[in-house]
C-alpha atoms as a PDB file:
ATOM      1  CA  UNK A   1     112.072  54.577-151.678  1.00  0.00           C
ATOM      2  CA  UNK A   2     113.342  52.849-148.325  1.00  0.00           C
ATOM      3  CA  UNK A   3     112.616  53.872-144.763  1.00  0.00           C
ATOM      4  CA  UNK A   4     110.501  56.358-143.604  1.00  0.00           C
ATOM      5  CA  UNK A   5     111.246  58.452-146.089  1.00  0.00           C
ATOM      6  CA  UNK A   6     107.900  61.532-146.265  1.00  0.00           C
ATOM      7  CA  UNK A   7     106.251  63.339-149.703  1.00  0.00           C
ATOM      8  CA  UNK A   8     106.438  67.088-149.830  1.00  0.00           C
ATOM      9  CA  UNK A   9     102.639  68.194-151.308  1.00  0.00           C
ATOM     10  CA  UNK A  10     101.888  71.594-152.679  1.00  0.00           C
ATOM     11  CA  UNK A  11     100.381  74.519-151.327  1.00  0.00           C
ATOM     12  CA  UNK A  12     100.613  73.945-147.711  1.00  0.00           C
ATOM     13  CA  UNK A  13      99.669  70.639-147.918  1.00  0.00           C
ATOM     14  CA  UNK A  14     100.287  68.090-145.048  1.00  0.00           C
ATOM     15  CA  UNK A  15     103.388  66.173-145.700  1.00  0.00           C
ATOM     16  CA  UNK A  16     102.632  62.203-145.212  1.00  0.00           C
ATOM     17  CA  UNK A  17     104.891  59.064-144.615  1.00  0.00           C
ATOM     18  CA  UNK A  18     105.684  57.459-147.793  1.00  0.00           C
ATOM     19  CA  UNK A  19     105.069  54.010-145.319  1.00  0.00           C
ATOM     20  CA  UNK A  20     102.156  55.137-143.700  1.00  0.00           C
ATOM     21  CA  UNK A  21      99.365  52.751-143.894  1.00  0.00           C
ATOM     22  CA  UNK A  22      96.046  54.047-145.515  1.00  0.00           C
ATOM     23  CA  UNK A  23      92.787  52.781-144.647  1.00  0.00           C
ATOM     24  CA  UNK A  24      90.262  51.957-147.311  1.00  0.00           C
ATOM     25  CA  UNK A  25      86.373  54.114-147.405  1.00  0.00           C
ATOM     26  CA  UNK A  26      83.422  52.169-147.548  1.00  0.00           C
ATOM     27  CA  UNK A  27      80.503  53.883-149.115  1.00  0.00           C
ATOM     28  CA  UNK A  28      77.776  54.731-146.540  1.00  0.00           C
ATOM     29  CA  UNK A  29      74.760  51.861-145.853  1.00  0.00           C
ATOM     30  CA  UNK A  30      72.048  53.940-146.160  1.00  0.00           C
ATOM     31  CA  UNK A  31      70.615  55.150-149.388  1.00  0.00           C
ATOM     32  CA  UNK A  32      70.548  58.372-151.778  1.00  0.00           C
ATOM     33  CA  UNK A  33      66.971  58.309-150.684  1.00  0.00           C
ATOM     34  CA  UNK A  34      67.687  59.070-147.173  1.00  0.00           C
ATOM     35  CA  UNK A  35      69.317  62.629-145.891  1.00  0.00           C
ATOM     36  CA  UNK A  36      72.431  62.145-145.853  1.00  0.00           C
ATOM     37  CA  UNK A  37      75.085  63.552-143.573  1.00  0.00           C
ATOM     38  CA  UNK A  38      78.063  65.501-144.154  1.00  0.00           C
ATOM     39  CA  UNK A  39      80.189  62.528-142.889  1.00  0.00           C
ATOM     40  CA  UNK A  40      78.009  60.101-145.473  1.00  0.00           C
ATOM     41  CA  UNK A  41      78.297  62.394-148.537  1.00  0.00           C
ATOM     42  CA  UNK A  42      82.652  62.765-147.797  1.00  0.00           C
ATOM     43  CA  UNK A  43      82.051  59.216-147.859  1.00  0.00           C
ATOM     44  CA  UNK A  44      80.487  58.396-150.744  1.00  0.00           C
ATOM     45  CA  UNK A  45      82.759  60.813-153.069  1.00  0.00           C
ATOM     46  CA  UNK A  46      85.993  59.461-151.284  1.00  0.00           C
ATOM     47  CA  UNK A  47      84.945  56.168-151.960  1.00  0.00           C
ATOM     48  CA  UNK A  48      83.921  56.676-155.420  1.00  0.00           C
ATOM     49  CA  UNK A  49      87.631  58.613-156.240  1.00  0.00           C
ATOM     50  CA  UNK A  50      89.340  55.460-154.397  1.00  0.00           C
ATOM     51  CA  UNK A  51      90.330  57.876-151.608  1.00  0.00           C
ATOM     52  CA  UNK A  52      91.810  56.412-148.325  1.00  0.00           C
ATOM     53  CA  UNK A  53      91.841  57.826-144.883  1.00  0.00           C
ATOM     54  CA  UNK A  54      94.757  58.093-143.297  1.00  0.00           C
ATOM     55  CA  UNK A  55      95.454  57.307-139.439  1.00  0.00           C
ATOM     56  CA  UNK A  56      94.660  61.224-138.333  1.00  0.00           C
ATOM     57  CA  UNK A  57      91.593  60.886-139.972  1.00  0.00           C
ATOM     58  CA  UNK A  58      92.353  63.081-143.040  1.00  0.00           C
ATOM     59  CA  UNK A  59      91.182  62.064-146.414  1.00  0.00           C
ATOM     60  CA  UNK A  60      93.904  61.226-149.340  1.00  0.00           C
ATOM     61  CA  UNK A  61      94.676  60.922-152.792  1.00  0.00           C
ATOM     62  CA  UNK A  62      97.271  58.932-154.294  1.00  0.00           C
ATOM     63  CA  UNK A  63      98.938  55.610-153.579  1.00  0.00           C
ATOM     64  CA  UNK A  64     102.627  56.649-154.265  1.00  0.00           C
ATOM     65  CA  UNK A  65     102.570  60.352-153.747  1.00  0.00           C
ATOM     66  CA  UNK A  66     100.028  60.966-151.398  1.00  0.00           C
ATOM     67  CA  UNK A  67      97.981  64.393-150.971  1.00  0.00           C
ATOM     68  CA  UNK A  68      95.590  65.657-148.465  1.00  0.00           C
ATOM     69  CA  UNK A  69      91.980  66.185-149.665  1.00  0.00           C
ATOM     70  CA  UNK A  70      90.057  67.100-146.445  1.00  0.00           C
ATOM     71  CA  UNK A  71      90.966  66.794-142.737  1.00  0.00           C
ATOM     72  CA  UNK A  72      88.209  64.560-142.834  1.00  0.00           C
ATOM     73  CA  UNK A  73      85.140  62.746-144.089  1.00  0.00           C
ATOM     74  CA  UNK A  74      82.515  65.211-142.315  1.00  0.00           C
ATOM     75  CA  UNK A  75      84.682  68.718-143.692  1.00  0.00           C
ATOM     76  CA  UNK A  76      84.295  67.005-147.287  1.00  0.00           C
ATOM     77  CA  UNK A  77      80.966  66.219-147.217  1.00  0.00           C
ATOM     78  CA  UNK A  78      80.450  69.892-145.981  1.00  0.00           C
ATOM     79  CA  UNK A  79      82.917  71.657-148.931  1.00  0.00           C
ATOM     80  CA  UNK A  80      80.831  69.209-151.194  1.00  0.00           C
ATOM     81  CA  UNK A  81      77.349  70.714-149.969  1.00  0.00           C
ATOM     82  CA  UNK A  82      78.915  74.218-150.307  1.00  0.00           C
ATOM     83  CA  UNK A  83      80.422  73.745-153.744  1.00  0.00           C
ATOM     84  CA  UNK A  84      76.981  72.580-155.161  1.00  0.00           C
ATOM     85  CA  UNK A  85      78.652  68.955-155.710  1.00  0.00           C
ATOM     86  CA  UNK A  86      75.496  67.597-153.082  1.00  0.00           C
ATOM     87  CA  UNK A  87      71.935  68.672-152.952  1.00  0.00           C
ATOM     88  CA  UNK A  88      69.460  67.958-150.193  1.00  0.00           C
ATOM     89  CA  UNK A  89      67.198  69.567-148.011  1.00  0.00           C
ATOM     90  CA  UNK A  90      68.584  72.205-145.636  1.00  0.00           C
ATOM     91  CA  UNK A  91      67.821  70.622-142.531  1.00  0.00           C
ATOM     92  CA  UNK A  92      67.233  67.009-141.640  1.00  0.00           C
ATOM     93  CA  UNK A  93      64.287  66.187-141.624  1.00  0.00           C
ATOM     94  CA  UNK A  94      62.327  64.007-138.904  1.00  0.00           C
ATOM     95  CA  UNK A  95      62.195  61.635-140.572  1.00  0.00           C
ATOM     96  CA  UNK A  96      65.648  61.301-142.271  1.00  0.00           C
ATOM     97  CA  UNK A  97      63.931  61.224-145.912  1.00  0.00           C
ATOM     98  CA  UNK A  98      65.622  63.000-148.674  1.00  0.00           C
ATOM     99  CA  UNK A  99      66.856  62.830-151.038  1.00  0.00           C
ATOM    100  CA  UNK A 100      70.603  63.568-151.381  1.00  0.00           C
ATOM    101  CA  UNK A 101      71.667  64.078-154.991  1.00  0.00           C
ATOM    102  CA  UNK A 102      75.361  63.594-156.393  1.00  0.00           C
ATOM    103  CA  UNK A 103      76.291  66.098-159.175  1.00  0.00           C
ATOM    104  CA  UNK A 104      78.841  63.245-160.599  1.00  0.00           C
ATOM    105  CA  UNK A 105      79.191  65.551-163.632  1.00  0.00           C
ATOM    106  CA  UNK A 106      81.019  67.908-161.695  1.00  0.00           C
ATOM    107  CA  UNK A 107      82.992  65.449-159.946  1.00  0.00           C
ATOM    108  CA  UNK A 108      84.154  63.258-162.597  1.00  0.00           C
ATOM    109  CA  UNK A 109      84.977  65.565-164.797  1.00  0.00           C
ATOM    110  CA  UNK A 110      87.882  66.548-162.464  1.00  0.00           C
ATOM    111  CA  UNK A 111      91.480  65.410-161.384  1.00  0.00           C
ATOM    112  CA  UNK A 112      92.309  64.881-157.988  1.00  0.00           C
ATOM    113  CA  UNK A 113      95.060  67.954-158.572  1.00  0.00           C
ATOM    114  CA  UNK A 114      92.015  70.175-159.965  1.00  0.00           C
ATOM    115  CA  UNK A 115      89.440  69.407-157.108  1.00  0.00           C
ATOM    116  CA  UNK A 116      92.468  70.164-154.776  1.00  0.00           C
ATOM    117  CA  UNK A 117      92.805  73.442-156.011  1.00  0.00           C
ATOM    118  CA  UNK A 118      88.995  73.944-156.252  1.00  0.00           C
ATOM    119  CA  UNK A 119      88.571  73.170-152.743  1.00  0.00           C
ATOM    120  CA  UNK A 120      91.708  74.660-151.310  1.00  0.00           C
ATOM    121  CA  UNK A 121      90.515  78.070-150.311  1.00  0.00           C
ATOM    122  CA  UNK A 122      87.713  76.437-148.857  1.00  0.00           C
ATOM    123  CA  UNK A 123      89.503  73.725-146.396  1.00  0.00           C
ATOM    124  CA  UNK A 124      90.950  74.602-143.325  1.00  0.00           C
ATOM    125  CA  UNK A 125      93.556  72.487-141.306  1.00  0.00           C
END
């Protein structure tokens, strides 16, 4: 592919530049010990799936063929918390302990394609 050619995705999808550049996600600094936020959890599973972010701040899949996951870190996080994919207290608490817990079960045990259409209903764009 030449130019600025663009990748149709399914279901509604956003449609990206084939060019566009894609910016690596650095797991958060604090620890699974700590509360972590919704912003810190999108984080740590985008990382760990070798996600990217893309200039508008959405998170996505694929190097080639690229498809929107979230429209960002913090609505990721917060599907993840929702789906039972995160645990941790309810609230933050004063003191920021925690813990947060990954289900990585759940998560590896899944495509990109099938966690797209597990979280589809839930993500709004």
């Amino acid at each position: 592919m030449h130019g600025d050619s663009t990748v149709d995705c399914p279901a509604g999808l956003a449609e990206y530049s084939v060019g566009m550049k894609l910016i690596a996600i650095d797991p958060p600094t604090r620890s699974f010990s700590r509360w972590l936020t919704n912003d810190e959890i999108g984080r740590v599973l985008a990382h760990k799936r070798g996600w990217r972010q893309a200039p508008d701040g959405s998170v996505v899949a694929g190097k080639l063929r690229k498809t929107r996951i979230a429209a960002s870190l913090e609505q990721l996080g917060a599907v993840a918390v929702a789906r039972g994919w995160a645990s941790r207290p309810r609230v933050e608490p004063s003191d920021s302990s925690g813990p947060t817990h990954m289900m990585w079960g759940i998560i590896d045990a899944r495509t990109d394609v099938e966690i797209i259409a597990e979280l589809g209903g839930e993500l709004q764009n």
